[in-house]
PDB file of N, CA and C in Angstrom:
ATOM      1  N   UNK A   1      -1.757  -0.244   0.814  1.00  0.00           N
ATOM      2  CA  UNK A   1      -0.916   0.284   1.874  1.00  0.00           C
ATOM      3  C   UNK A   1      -1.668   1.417   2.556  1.00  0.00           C
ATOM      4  N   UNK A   2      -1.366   1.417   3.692  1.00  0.00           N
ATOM      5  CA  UNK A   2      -2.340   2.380   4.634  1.00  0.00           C
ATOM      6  C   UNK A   2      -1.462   3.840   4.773  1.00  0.00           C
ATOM      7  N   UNK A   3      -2.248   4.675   5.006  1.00  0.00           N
ATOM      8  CA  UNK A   3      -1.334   5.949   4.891  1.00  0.00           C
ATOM      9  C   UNK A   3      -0.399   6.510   6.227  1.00  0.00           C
ATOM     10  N   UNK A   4      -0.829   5.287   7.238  1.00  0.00           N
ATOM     11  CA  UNK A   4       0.311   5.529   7.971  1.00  0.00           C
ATOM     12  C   UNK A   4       1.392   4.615   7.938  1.00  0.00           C
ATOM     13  N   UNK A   5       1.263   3.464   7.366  1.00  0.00           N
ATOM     14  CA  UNK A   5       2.384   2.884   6.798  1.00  0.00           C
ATOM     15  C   UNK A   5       2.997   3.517   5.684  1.00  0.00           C
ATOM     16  N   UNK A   6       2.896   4.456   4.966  1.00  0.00           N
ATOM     17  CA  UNK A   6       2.896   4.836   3.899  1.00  0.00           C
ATOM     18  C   UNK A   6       3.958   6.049   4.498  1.00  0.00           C
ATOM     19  N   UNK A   7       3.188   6.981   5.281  1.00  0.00           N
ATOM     20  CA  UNK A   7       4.538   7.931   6.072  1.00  0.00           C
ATOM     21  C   UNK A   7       5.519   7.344   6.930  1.00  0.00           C
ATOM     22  N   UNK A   8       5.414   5.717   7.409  1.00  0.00           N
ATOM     23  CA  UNK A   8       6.600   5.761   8.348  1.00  0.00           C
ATOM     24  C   UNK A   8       7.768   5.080   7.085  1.00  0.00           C
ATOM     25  N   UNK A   9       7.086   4.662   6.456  1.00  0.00           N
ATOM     26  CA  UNK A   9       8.088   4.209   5.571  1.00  0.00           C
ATOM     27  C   UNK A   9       9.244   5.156   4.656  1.00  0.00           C
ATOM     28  N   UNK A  10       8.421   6.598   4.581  1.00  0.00           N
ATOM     29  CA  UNK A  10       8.615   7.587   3.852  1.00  0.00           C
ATOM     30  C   UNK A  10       9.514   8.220   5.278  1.00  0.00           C
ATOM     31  N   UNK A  11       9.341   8.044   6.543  1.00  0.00           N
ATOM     32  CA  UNK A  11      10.549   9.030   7.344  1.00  0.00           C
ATOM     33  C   UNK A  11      11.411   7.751   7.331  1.00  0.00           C
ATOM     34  N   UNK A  12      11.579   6.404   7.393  1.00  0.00           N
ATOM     35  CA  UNK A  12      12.383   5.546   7.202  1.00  0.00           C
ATOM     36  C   UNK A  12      13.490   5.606   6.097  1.00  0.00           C
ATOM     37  N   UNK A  13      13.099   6.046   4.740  1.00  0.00           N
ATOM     38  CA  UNK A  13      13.541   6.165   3.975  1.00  0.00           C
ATOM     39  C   UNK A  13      14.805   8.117   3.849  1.00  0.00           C
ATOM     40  N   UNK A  14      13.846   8.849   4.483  1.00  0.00           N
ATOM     41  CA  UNK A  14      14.686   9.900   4.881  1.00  0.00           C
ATOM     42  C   UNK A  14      15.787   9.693   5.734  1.00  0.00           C
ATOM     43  N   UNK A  15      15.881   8.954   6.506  1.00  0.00           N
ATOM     44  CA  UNK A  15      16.587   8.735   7.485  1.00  0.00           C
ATOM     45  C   UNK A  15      18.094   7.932   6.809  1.00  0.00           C
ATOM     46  N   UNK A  16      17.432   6.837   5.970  1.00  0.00           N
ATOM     47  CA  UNK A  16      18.054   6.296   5.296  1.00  0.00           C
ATOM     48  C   UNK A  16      19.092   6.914   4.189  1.00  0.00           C
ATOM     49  N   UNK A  17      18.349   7.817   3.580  1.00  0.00           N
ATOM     50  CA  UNK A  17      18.825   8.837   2.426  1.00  0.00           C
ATOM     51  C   UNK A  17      19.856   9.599   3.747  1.00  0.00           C
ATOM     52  N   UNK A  18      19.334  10.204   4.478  1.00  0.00           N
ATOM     53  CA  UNK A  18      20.454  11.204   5.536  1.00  0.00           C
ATOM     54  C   UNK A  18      22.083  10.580   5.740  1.00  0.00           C
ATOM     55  N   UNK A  19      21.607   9.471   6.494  1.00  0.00           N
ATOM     56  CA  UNK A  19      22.645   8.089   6.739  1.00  0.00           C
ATOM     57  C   UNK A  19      23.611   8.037   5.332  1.00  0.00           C
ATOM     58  N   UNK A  20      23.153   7.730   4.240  1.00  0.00           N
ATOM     59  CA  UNK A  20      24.252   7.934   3.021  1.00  0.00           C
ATOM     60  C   UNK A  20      24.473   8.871   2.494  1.00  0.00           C
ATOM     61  N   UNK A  21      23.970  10.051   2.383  1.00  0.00           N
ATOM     62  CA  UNK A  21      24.696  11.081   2.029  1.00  0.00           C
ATOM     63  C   UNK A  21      25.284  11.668   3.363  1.00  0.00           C
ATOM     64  N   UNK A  22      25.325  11.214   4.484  1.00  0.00           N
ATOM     65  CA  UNK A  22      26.281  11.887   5.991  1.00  0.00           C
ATOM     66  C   UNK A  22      25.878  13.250   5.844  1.00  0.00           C
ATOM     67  N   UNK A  23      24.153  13.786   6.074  1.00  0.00           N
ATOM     68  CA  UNK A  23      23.769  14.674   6.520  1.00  0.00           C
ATOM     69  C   UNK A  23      23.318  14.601   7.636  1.00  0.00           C
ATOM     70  N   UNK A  24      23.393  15.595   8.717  1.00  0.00           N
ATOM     71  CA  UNK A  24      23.276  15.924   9.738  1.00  0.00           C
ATOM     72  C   UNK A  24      21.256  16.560   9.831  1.00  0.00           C
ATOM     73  N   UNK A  25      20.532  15.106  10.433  1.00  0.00           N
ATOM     74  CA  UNK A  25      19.296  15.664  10.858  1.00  0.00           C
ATOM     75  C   UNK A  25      19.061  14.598  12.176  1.00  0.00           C
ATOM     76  N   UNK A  26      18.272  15.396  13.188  1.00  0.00           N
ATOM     77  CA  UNK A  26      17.865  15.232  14.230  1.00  0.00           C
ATOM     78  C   UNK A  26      17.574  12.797  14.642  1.00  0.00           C
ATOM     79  N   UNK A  27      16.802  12.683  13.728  1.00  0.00           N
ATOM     80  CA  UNK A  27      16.918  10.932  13.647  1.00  0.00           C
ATOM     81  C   UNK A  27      18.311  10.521  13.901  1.00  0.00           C
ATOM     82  N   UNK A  28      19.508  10.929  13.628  1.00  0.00           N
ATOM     83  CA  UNK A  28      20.232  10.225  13.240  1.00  0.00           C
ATOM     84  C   UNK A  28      21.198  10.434  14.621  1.00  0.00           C
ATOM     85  N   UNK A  29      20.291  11.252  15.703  1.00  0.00           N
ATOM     86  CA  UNK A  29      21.309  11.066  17.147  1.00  0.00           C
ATOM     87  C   UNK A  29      20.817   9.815  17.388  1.00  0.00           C
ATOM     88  N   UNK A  30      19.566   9.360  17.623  1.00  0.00           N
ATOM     89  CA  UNK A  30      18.637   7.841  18.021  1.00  0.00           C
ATOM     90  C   UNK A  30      20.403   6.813  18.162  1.00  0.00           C
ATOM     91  N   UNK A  31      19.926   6.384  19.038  1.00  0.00           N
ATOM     92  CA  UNK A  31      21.078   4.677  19.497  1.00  0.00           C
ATOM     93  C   UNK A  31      20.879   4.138  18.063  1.00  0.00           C
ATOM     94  N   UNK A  32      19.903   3.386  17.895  1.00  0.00           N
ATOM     95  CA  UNK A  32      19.685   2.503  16.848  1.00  0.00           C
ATOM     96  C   UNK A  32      19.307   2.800  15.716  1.00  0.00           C
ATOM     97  N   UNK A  33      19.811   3.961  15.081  1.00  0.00           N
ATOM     98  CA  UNK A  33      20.409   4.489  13.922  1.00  0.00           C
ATOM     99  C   UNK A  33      21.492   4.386  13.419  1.00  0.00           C
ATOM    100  N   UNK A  34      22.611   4.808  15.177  1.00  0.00           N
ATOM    101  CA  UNK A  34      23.931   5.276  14.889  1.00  0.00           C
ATOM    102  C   UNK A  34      24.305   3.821  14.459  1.00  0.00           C
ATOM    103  N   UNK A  35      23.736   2.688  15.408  1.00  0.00           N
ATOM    104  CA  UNK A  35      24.711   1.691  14.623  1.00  0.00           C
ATOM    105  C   UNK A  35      24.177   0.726  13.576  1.00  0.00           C
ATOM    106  N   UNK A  36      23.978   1.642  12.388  1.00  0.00           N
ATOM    107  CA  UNK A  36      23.831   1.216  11.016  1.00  0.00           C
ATOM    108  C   UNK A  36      24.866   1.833  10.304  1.00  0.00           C
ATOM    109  N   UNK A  37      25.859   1.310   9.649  1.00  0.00           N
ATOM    110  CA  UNK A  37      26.814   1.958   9.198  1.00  0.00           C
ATOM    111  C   UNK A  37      26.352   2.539   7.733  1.00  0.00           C
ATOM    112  N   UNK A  38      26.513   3.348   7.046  1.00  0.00           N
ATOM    113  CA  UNK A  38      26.111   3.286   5.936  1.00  0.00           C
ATOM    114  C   UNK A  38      26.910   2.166   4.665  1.00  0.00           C
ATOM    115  N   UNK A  39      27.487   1.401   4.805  1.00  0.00           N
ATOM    116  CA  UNK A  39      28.013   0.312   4.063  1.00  0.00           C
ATOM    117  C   UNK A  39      26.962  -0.758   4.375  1.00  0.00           C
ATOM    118  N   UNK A  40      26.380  -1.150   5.257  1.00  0.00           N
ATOM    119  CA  UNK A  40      25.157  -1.992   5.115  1.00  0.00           C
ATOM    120  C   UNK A  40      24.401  -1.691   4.323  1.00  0.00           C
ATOM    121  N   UNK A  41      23.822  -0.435   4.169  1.00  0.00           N
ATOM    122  CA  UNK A  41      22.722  -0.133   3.332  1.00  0.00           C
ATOM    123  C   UNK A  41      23.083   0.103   2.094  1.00  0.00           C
ATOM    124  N   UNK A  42      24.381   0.613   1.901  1.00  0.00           N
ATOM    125  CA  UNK A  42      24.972   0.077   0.180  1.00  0.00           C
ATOM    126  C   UNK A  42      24.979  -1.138   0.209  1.00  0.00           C
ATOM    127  N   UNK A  43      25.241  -1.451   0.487  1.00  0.00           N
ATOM    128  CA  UNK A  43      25.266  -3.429   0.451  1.00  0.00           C
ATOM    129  C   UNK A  43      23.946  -3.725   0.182  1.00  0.00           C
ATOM    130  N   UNK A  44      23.320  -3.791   0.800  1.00  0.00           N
ATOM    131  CA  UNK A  44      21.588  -4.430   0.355  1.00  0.00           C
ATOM    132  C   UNK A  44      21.041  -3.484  -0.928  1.00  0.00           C
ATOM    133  N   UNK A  45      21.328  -2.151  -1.135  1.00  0.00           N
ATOM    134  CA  UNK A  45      20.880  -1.548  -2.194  1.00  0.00           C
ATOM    135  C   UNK A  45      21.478  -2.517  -3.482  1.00  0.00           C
ATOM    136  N   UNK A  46      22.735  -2.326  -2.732  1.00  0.00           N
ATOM    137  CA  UNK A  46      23.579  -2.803  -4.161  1.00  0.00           C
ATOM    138  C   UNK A  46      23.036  -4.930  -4.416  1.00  0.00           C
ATOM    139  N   UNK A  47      22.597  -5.781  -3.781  1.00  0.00           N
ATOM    140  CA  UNK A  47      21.786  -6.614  -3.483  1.00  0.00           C
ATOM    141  C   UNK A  47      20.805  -7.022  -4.122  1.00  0.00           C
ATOM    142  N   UNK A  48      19.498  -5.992  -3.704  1.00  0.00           N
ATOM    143  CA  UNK A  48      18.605  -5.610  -4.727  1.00  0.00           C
ATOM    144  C   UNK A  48      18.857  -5.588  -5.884  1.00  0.00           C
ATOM    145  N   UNK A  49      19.663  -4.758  -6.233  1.00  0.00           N
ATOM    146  CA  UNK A  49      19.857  -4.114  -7.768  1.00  0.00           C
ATOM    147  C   UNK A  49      20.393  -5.377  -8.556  1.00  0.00           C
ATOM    148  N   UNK A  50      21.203  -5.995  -7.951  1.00  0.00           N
ATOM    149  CA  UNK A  50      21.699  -7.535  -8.741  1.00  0.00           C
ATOM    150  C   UNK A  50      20.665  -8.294  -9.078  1.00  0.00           C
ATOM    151  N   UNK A  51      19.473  -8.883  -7.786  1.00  0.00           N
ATOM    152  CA  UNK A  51      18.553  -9.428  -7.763  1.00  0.00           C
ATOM    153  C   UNK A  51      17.797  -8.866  -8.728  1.00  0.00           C
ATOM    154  N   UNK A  52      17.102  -7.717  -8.742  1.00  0.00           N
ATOM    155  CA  UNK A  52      16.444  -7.187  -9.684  1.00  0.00           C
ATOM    156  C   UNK A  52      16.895  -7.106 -11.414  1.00  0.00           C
ATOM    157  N   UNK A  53      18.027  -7.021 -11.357  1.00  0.00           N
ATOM    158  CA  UNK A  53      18.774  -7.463 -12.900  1.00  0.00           C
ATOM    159  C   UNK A  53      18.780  -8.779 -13.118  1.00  0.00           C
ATOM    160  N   UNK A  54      18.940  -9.656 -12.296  1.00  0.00           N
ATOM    161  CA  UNK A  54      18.900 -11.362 -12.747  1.00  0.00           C
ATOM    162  C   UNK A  54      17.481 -11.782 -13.266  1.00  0.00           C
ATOM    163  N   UNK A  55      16.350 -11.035 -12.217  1.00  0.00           N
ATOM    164  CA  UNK A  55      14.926 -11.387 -12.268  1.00  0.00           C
ATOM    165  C   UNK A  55      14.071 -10.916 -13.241  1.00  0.00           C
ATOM    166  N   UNK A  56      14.676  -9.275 -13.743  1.00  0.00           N
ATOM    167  CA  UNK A  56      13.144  -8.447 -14.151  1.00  0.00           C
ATOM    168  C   UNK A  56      13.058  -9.107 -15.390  1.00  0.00           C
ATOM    169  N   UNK A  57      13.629  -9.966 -16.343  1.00  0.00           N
ATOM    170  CA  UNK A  57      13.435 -10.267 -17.407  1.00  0.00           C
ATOM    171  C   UNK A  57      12.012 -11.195 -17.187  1.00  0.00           C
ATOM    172  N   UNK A  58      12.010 -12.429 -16.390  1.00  0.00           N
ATOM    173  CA  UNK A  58      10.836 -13.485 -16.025  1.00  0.00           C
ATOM    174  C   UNK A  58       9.983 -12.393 -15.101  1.00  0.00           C
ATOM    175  N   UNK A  59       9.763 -12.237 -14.100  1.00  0.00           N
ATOM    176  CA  UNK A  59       9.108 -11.548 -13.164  1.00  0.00           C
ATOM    177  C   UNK A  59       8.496 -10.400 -13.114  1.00  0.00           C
ATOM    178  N   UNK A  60       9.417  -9.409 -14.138  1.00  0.00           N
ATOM    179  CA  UNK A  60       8.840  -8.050 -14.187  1.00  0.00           C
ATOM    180  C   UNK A  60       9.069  -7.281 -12.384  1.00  0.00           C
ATOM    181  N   UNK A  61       7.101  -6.439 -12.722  1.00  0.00           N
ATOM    182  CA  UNK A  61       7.021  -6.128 -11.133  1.00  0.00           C
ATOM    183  C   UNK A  61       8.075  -4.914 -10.831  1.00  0.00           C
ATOM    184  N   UNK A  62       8.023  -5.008  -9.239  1.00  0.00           N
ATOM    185  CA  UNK A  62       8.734  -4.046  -8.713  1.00  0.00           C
ATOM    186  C   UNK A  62      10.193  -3.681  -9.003  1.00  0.00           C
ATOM    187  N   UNK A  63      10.486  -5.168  -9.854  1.00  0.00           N
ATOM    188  CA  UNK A  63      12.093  -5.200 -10.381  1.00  0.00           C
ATOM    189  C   UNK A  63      12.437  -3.594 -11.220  1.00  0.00           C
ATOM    190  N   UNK A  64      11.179  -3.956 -12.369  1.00  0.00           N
ATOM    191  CA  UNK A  64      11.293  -2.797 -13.303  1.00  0.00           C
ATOM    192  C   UNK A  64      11.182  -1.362 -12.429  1.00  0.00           C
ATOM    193  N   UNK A  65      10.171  -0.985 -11.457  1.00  0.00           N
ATOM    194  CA  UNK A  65      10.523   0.171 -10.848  1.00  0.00           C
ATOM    195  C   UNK A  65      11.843   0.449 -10.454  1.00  0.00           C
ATOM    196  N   UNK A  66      12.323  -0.693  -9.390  1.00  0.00           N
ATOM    197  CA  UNK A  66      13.832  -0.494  -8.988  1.00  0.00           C
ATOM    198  C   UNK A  66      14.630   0.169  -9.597  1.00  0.00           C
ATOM    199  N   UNK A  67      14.616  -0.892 -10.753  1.00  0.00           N
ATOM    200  CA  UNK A  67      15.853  -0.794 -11.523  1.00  0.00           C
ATOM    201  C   UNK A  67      15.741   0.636 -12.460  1.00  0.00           C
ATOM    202  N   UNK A  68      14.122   1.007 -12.339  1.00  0.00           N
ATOM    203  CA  UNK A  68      14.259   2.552 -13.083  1.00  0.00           C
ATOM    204  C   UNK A  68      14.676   3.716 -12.465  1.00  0.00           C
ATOM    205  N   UNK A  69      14.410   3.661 -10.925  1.00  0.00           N
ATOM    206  CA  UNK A  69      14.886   4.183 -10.117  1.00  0.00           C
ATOM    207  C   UNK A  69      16.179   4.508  -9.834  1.00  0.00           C
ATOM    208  N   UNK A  70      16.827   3.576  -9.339  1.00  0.00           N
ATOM    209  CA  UNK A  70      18.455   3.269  -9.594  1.00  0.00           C
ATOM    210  C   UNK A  70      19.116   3.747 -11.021  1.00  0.00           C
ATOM    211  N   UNK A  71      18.277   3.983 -12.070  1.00  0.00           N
ATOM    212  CA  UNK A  71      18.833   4.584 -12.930  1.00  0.00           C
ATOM    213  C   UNK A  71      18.711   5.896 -13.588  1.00  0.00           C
ATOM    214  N   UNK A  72      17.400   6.397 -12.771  1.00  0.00           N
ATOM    215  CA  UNK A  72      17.406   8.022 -12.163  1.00  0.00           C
ATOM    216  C   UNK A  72      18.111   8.700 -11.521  1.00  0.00           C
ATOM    217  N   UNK A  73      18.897   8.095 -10.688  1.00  0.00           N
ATOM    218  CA  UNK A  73      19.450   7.964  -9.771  1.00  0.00           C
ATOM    219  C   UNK A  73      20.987   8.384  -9.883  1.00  0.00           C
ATOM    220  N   UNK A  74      20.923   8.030 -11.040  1.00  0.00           N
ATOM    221  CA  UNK A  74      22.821   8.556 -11.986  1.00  0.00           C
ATOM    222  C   UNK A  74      23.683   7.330 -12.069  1.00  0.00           C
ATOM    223  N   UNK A  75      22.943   5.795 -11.990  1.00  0.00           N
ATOM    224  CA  UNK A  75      23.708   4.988 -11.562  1.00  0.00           C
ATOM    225  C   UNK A  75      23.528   4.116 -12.718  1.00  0.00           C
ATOM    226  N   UNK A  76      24.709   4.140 -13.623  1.00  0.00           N
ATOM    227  CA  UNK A  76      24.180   3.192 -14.837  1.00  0.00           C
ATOM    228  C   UNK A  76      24.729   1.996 -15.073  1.00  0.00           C
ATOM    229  N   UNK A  77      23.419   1.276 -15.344  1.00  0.00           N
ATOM    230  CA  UNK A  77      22.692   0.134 -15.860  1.00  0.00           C
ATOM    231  C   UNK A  77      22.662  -0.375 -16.990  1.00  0.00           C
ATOM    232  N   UNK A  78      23.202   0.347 -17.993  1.00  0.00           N
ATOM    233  CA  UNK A  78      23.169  -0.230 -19.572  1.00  0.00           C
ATOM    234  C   UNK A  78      24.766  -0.111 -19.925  1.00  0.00           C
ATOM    235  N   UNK A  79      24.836  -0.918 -20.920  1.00  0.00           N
ATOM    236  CA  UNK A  79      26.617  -0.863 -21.474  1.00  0.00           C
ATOM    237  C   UNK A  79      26.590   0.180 -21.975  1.00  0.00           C
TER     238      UNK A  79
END
């Protein structure tokens, strides 16, 4: 990954983080921000995280980051 793919992905992801916790930063006047609701992006998080629980057993990979992530995260994953 190139390091400017590497930062737009990283203000993508701020933007993203802003959007669900409904903090107030400058990206989030943009047109095509506002209409991302933040229930889409729970939705595909929450998506992932299924996908990644059905898969990481065969596949491994980025599953296992995810899903370690998501469980840094305060969001638990084990019974």
């Amino acid at each position: 990954m190139t390091a400017q793919r590497a930062d737009k992905l990283s203000e993508a992801a701020r933007v993203a983080l802003a959007i669900l916790e409904d903090r107030a930063i400058a990206e989030r006047r943009l047109s095509f921000v506002q209409t991302l609701p933040p229930e889409t992006l729970r939705w595909l998080g929450a998506q992932i995280t299924m996908y990644a629980l059905d898969t990481c057993d065969e596949k491994g990979g980025w599953r296992k980051l995810w899903l370690a992530l998501v469980d840094r995260m305060g969001f638990p994953l084990k019974p």
